[in-house]
N, C-alpha and C. Protein backbone atom coordinates (compact mmCIF):
# COMPACT_ATOMS: atom_id res chain seq x y z
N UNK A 1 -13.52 -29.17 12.30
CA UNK A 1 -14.12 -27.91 11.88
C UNK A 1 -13.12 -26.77 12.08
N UNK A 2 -13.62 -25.89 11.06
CA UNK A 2 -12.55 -24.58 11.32
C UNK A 2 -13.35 -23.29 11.41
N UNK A 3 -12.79 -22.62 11.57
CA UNK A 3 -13.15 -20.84 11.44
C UNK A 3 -12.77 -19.95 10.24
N UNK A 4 -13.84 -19.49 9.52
CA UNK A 4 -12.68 -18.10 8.52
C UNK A 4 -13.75 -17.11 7.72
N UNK A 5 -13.00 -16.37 7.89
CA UNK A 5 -13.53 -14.79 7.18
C UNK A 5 -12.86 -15.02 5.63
N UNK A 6 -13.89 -14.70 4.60
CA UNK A 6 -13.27 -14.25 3.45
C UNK A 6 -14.08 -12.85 2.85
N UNK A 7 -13.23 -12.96 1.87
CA UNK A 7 -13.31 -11.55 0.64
C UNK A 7 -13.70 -12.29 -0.52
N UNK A 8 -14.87 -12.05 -1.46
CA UNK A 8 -15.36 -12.68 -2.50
C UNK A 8 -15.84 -11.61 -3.31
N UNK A 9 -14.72 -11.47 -4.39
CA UNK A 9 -15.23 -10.83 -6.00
C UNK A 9 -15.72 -11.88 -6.71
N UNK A 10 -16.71 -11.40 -6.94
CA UNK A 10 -17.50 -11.87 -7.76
C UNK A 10 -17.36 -10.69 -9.45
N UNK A 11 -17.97 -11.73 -10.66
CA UNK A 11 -17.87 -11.02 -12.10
C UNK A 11 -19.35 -11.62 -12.27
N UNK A 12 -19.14 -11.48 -13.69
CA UNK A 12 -20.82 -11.57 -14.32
C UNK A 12 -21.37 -12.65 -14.66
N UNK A 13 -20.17 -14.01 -14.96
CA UNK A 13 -20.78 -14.97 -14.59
C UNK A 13 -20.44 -15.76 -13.31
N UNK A 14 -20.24 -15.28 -12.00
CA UNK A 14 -19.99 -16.14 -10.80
C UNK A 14 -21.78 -16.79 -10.61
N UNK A 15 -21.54 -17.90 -9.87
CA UNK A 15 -22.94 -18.57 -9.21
C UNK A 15 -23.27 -17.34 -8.70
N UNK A 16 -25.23 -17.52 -7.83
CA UNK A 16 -25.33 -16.65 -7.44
C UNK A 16 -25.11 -14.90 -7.00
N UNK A 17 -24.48 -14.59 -7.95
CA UNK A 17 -24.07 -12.70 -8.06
C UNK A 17 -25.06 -12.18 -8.27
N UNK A 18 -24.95 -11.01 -6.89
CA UNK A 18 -26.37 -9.62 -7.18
C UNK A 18 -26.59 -9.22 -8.70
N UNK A 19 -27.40 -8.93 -8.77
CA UNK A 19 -27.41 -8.37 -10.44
C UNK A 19 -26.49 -6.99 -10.17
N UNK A 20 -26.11 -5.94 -9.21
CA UNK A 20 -25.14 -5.24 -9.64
C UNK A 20 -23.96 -5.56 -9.96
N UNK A 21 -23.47 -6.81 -9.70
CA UNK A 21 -22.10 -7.19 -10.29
C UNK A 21 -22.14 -7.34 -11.32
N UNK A 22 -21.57 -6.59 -12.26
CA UNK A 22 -21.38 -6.68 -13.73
C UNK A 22 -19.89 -6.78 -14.28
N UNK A 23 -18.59 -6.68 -13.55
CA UNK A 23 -17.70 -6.79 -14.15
C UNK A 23 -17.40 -8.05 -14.54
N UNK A 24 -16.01 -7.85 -15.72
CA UNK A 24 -15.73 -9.13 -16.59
C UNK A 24 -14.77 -10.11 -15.31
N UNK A 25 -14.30 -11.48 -15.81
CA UNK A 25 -14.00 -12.13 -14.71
C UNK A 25 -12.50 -11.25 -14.80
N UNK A 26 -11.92 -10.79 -15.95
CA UNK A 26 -10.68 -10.16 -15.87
C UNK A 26 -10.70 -8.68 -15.22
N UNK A 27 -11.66 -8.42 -14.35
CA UNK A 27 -11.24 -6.85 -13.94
C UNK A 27 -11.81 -7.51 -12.30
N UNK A 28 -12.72 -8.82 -12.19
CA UNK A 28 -12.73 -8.62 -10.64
C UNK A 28 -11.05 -9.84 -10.39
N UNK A 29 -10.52 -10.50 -11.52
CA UNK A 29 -9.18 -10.86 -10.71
C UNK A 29 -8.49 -9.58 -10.59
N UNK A 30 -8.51 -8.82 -11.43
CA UNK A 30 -7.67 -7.67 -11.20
C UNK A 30 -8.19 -6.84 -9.75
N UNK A 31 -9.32 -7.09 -9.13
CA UNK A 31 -9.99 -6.54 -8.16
C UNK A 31 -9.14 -7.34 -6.66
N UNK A 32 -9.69 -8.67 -6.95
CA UNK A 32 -8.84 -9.47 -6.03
C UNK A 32 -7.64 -9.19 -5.35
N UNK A 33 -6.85 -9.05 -6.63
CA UNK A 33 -5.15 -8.90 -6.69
C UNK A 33 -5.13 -7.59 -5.79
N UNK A 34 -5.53 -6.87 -6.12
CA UNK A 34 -5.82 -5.45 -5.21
C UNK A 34 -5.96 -5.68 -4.01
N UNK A 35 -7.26 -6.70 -3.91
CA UNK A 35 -7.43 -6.70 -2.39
C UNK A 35 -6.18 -7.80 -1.61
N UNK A 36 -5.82 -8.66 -2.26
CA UNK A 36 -4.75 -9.14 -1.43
C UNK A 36 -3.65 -8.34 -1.62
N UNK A 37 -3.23 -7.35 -2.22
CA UNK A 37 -1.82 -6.77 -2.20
C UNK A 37 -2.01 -5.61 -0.93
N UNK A 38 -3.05 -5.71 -0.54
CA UNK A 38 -3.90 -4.48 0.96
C UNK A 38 -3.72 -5.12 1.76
N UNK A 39 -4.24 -6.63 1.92
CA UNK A 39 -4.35 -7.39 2.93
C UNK A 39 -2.46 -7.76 3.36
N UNK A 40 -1.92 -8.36 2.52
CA UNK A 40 -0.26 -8.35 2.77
C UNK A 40 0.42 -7.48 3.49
N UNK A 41 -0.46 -6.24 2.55
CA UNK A 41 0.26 -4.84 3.43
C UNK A 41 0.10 -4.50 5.10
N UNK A 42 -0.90 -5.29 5.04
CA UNK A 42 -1.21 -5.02 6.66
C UNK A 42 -2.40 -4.41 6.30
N UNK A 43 -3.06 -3.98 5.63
CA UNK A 43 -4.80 -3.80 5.59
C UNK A 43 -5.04 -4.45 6.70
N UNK A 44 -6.18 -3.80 7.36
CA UNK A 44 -7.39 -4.76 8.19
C UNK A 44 -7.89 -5.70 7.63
N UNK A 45 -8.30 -7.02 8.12
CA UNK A 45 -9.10 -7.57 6.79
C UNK A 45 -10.64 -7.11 6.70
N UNK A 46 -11.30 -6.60 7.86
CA UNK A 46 -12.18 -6.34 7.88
C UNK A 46 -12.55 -5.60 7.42
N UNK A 47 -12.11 -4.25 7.19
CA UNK A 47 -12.24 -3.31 6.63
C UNK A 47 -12.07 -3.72 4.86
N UNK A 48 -10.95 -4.46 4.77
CA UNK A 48 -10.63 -4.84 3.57
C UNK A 48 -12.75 -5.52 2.97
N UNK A 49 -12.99 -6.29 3.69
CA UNK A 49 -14.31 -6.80 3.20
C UNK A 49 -15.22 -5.75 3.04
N UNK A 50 -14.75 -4.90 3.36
CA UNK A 50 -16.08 -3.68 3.89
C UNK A 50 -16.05 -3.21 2.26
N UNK A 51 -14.39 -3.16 1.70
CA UNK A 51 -14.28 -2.17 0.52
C UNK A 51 -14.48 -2.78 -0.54
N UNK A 52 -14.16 -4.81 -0.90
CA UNK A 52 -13.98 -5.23 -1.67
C UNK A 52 -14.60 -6.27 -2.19
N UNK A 53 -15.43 -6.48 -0.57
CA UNK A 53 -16.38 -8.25 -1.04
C UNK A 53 -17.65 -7.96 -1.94
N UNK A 54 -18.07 -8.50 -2.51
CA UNK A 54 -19.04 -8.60 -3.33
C UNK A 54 -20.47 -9.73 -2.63
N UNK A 55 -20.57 -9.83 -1.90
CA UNK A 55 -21.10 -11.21 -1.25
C UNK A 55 -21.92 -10.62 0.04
N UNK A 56 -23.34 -11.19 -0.28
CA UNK A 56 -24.27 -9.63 0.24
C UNK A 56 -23.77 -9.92 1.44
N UNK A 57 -24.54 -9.04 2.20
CA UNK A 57 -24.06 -8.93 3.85
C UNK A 57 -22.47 -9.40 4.54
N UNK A 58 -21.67 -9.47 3.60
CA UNK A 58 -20.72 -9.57 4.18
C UNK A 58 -20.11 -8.55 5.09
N UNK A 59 -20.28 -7.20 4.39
CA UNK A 59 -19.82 -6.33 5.34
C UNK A 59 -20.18 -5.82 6.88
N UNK A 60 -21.77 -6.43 6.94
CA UNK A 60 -22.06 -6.45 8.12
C UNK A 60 -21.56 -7.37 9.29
N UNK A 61 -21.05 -8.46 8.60
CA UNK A 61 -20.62 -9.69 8.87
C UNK A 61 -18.85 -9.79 9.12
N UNK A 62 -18.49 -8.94 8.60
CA UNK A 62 -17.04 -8.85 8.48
C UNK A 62 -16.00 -9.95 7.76
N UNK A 63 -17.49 -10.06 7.05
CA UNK A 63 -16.94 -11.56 6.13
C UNK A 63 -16.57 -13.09 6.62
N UNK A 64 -17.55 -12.94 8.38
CA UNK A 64 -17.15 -14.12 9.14
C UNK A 64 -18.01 -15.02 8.34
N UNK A 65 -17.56 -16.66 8.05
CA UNK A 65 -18.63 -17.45 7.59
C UNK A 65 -18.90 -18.44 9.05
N UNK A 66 -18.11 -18.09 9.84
CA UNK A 66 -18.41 -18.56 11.15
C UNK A 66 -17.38 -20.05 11.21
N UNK A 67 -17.75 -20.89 11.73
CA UNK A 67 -17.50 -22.31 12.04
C UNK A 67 -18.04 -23.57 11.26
N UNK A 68 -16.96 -24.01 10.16
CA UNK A 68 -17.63 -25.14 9.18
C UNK A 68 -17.02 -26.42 9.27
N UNK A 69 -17.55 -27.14 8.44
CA UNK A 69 -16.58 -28.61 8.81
C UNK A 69 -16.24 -28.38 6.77
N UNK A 70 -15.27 -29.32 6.79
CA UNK A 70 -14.84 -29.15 5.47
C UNK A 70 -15.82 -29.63 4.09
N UNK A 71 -16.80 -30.37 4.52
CA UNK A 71 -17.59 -31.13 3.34
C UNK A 71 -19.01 -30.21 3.00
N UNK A 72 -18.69 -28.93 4.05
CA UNK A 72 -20.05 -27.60 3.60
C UNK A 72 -19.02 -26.85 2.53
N UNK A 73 -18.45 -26.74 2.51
CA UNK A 73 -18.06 -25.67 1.11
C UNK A 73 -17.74 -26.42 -0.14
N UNK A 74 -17.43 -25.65 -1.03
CA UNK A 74 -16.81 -26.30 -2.52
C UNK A 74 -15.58 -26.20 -2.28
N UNK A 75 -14.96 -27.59 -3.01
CA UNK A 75 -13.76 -28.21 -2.25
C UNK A 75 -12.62 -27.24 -2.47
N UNK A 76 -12.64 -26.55 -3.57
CA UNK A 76 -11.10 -25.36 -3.63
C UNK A 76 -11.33 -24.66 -2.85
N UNK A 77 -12.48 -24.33 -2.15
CA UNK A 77 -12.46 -23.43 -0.84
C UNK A 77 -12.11 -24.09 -0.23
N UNK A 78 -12.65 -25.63 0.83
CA UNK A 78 -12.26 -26.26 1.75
C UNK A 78 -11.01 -26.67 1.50
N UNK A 79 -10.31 -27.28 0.43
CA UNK A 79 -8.70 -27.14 0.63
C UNK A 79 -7.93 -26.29 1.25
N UNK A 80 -8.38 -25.07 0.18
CA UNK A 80 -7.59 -23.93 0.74
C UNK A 80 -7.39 -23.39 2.24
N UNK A 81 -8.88 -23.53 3.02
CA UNK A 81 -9.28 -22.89 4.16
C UNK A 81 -8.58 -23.71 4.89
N UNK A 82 -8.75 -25.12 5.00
CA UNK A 82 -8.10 -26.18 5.88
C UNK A 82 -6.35 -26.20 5.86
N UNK A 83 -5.67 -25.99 5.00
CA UNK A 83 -4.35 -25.73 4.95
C UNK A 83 -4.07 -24.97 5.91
N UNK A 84 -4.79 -23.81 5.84
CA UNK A 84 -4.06 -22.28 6.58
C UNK A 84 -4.12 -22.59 7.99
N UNK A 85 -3.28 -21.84 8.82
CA UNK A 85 -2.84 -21.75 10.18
C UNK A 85 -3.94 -20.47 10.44
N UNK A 86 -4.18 -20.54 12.19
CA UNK A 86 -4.84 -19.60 12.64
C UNK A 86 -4.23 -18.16 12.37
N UNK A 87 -5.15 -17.10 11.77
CA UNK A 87 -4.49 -16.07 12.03
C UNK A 87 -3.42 -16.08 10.32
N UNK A 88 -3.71 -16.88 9.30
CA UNK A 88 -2.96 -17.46 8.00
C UNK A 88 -4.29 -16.93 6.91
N UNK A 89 -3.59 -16.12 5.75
CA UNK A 89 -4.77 -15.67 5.08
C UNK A 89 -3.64 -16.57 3.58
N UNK A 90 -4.97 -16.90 3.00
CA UNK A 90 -4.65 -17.72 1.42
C UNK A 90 -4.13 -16.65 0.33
N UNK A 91 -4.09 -17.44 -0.58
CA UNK A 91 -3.53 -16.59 -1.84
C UNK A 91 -4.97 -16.67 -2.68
N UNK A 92 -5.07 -16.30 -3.65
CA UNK A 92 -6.62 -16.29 -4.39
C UNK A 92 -6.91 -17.42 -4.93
N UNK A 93 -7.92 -17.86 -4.60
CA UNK A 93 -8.97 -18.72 -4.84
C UNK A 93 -9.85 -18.76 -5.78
N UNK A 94 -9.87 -19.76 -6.48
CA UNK A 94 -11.31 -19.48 -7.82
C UNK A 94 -12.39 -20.84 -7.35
N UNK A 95 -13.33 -20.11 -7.48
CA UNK A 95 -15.09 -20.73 -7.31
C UNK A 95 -15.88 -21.19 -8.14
N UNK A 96 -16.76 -21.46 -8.27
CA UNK A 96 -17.81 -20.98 -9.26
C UNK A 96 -18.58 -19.57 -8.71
N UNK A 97 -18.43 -19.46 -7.51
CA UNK A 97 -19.40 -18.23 -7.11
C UNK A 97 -17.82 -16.83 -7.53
N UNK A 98 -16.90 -16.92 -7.73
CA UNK A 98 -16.12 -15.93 -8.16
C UNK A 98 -14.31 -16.39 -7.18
N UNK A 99 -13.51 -15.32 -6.81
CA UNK A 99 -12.51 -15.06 -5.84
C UNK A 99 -12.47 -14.90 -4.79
N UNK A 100 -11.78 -15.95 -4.05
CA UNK A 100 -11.87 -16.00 -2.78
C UNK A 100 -10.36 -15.53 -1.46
N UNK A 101 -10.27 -14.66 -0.77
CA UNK A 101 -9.37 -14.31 0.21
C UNK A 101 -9.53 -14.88 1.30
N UNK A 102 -9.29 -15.62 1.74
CA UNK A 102 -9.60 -16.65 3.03
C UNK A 102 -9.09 -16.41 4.28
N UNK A 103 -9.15 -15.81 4.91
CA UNK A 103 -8.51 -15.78 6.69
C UNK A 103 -8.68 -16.52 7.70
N UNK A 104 -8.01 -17.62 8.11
CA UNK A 104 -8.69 -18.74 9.08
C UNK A 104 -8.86 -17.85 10.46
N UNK A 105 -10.01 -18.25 10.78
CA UNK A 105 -9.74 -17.36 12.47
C UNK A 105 -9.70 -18.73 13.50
N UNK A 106 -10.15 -19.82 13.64
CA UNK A 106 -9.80 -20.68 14.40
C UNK A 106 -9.70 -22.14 14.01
């Protein structure tokens, strides 16, 4: 099992999206790209979730999904997440639920 916080843009057709998400899938990658060119920079990531996730309560959450084993997520997430080193954030991720920024925390 691992640990990790992500950032999830979601567009208009991701799985499950609030009905306020209405952008096309080409303006939330362009959203993404944003948020990882913040996060590189040294952005917080937390803060980064606060400004950019789409994925209810994340911001209360700080985008922790807590502690998973690899066979609870969809597998381009669990690839991705399981690669990274503690403290190792991914490059963007595609879902069916939308874009994913991944931060392993343990």
């Amino acid at each position: 099992t691992i640990g990790a916080k992500h950032i999830l843009v979601m567009h208009k057709d991701s799985e499950r999206r609030p009905p306020t998400v209405t952008r096309t899938k080409a303006e939330a990658k362009a959203r993404v790209e944003e948020a990882l060119a913040k996060v590189r920079g040294g952005a917080d990531f937390d803060k980064s979730v606060i400004e950019f996730s789409d994925e209810p309560g994340a911001a209360e959450r700080g985008g922790d999904l807590g502690v998973f084993e690899k066979k609870v997520m969809v597998k381009a997430f669990s690839d991705a997440a399981f690669k990274l080193k503690v403290g190792e954030v991914s490059d963007i991720i595609e879902t069916p639920f939308g874009f994913h920024i991944i931060k392993r925390t343990n």
